[in-house]
PDB file of N, CA and C in Angstrom:
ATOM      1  N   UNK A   1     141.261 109.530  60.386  1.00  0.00           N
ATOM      2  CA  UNK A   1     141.739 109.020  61.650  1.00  0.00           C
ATOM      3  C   UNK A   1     141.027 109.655  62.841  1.00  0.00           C
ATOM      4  N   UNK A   2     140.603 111.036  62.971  1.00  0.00           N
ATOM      5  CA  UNK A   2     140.141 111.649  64.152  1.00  0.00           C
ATOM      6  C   UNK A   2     138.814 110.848  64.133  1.00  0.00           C
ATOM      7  N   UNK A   3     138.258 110.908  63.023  1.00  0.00           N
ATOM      8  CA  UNK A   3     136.577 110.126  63.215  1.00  0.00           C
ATOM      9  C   UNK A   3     136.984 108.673  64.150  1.00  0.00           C
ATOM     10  N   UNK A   4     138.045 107.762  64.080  1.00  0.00           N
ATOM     11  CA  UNK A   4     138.397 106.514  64.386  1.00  0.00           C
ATOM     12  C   UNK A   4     138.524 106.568  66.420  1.00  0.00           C
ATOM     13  N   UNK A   5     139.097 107.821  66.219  1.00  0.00           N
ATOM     14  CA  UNK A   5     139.571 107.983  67.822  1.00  0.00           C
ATOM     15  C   UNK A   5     138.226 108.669  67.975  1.00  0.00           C
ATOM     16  N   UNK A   6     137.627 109.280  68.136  1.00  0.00           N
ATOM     17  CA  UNK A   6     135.955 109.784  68.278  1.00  0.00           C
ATOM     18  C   UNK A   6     135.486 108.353  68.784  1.00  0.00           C
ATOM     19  N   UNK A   7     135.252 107.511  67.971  1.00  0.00           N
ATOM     20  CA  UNK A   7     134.424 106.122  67.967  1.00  0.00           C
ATOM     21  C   UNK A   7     134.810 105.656  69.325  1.00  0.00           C
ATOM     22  N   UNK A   8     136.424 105.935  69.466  1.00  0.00           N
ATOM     23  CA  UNK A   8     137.395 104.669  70.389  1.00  0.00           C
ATOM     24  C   UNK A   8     136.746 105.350  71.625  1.00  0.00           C
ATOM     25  N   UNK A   9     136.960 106.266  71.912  1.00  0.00           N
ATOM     26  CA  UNK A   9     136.316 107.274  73.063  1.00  0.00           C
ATOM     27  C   UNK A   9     134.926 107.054  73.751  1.00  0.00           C
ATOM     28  N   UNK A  10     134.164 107.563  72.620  1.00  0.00           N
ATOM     29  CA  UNK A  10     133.074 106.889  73.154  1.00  0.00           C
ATOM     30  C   UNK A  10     132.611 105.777  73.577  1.00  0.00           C
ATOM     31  N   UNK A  11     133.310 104.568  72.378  1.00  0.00           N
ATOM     32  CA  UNK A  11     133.252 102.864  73.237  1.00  0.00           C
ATOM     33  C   UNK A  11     133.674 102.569  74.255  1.00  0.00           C
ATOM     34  N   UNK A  12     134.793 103.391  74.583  1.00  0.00           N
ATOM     35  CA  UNK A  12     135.547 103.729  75.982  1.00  0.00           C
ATOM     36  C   UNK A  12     134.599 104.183  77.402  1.00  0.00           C
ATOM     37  N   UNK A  13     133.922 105.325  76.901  1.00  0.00           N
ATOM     38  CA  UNK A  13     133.086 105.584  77.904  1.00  0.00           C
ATOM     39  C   UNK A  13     131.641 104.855  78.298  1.00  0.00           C
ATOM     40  N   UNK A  14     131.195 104.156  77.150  1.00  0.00           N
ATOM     41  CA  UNK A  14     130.105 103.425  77.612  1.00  0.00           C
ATOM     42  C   UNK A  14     130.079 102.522  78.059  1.00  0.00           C
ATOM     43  N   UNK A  15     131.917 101.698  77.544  1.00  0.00           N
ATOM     44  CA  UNK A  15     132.127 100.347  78.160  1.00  0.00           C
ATOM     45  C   UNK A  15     132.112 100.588  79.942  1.00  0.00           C
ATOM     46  N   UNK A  16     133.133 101.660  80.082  1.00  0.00           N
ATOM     47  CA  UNK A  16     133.037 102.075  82.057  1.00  0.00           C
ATOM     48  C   UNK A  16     131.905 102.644  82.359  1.00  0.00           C
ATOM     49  N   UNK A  17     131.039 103.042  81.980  1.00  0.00           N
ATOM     50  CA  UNK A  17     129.775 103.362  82.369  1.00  0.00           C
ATOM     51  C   UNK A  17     129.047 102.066  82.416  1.00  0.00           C
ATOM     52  N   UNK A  18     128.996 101.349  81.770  1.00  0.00           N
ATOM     53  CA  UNK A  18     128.173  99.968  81.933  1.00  0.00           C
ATOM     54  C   UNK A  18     129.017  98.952  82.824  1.00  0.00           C
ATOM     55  N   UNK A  19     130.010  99.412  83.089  1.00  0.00           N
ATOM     56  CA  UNK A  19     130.855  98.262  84.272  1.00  0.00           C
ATOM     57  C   UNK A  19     130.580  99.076  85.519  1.00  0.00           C
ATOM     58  N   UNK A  20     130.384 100.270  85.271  1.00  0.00           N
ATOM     59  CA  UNK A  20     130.154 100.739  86.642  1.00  0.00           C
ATOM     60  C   UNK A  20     128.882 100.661  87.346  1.00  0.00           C
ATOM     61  N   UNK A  21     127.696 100.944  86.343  1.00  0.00           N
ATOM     62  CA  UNK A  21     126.094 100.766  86.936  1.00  0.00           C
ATOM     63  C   UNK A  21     125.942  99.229  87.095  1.00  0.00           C
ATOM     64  N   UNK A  22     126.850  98.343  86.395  1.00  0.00           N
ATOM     65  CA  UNK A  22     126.784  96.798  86.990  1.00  0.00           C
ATOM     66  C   UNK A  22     127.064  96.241  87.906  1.00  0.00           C
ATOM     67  N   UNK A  23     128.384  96.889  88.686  1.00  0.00           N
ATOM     68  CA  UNK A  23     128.881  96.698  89.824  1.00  0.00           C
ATOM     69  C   UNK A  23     127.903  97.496  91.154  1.00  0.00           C
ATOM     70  N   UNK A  24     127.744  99.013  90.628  1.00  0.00           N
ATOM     71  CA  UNK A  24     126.335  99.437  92.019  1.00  0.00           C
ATOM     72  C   UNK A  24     125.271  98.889  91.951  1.00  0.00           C
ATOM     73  N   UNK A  25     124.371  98.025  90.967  1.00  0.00           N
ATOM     74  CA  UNK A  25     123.498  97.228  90.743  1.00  0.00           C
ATOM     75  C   UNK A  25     123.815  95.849  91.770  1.00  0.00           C
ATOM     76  N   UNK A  26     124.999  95.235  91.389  1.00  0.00           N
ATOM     77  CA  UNK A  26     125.299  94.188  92.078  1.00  0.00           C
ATOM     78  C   UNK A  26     125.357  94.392  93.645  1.00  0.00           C
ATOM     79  N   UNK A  27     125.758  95.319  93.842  1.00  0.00           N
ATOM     80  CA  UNK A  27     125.728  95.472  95.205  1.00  0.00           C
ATOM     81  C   UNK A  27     124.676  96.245  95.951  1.00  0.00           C
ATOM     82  N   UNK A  28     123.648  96.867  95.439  1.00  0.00           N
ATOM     83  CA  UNK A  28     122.819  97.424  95.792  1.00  0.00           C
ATOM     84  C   UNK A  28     121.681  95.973  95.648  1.00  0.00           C
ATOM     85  N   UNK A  29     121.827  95.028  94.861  1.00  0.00           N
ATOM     86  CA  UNK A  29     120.985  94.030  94.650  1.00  0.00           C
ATOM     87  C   UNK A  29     121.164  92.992  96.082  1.00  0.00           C
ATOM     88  N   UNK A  30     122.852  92.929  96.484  1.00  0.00           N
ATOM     89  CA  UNK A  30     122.907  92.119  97.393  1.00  0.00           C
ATOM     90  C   UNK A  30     123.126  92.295  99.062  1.00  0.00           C
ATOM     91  N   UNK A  31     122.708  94.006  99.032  1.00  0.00           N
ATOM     92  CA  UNK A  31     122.535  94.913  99.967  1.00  0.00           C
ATOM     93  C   UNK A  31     121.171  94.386 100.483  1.00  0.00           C
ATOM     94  N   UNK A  32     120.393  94.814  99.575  1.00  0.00           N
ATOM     95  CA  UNK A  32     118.674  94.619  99.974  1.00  0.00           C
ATOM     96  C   UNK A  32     118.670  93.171 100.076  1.00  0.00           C
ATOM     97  N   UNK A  33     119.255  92.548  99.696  1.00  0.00           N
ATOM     98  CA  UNK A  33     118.960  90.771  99.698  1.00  0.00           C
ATOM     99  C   UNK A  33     119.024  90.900 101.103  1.00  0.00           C
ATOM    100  N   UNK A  34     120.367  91.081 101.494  1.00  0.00           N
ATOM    101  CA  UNK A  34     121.047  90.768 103.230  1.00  0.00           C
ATOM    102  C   UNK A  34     119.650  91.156 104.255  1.00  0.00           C
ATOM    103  N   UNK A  35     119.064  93.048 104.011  1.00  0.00           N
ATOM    104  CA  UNK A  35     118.459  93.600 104.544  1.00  0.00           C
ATOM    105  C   UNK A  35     117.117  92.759 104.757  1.00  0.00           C
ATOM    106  N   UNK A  36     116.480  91.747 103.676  1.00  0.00           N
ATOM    107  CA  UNK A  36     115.118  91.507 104.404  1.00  0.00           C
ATOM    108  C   UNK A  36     115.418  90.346 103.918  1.00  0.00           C
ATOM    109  N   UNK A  37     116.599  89.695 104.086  1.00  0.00           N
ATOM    110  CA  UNK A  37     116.433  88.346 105.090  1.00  0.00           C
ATOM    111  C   UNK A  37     116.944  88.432 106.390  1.00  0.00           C
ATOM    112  N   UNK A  38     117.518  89.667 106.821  1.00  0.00           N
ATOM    113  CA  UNK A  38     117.393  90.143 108.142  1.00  0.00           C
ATOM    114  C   UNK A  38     116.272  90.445 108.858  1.00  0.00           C
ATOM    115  N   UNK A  39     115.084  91.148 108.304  1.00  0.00           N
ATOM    116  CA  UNK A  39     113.484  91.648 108.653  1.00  0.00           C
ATOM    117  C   UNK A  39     113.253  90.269 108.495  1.00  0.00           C
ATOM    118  N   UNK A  40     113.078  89.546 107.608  1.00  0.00           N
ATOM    119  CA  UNK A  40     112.261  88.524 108.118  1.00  0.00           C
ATOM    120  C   UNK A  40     112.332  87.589 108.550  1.00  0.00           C
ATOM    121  N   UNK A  41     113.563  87.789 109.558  1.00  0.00           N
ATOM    122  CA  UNK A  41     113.948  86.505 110.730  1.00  0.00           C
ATOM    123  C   UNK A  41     113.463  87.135 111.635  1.00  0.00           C
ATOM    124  N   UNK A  42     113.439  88.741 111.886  1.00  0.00           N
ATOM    125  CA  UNK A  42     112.911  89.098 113.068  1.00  0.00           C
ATOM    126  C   UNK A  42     112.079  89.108 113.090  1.00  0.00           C
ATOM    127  N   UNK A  43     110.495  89.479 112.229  1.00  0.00           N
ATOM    128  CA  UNK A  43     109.149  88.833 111.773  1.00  0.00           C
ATOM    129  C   UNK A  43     109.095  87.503 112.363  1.00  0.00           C
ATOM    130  N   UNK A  44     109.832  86.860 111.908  1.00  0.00           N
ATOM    131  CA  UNK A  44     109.431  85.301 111.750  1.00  0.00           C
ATOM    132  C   UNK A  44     109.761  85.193 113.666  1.00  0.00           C
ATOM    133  N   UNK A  45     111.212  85.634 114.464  1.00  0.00           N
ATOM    134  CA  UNK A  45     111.351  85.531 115.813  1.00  0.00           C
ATOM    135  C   UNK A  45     109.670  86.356 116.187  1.00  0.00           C
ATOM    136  N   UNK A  46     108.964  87.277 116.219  1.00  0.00           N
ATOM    137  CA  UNK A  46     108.217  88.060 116.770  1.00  0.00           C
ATOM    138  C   UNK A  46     107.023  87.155 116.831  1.00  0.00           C
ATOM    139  N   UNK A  47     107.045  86.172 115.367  1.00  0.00           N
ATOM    140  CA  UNK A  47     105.779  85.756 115.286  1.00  0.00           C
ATOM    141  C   UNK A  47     105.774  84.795 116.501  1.00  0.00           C
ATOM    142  N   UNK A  48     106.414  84.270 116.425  1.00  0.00           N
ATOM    143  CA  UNK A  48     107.061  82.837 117.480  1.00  0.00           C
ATOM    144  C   UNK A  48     106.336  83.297 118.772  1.00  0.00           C
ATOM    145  N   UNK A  49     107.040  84.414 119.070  1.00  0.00           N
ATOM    146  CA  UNK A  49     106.261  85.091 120.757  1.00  0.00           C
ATOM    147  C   UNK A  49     105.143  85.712 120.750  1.00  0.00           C
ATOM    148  N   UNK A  50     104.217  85.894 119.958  1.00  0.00           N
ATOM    149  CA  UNK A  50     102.897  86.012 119.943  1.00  0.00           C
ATOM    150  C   UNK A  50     102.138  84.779 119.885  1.00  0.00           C
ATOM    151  N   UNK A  51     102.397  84.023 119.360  1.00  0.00           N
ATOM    152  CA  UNK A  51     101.691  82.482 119.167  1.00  0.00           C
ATOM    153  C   UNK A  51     101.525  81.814 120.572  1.00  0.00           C
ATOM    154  N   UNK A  52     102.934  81.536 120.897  1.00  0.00           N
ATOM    155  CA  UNK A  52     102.925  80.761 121.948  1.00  0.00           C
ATOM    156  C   UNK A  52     102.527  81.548 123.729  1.00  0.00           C
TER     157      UNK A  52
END
């Protein structure tokens, strides 16, 4: 039985370890998304006033 709870433990901890680097992934993924489609509206405004 102790070998059984050993197993449970560890499946335990890798399962919240892999829900957790998925969730800072997700949001670190849709952090940087926001960030340079922010830069490159202001790029894209800057280019506008050099052209014309």
């Amino acid at each position: 039985m102790k070998m059984n709870e050993k197993i449970y433990k560890v499946m335990d901890g890798a399962g919240l370890t892999s829900l957790v680097l998925g969730i800072v992934t997700i949001i670190f993924g849709v952090t940087t998304g926001v960030l340079l489609i922010i830069n490159a509206a202001k790029i894209l405004k800057a280019k506008k006033g050099i052209l014309i």
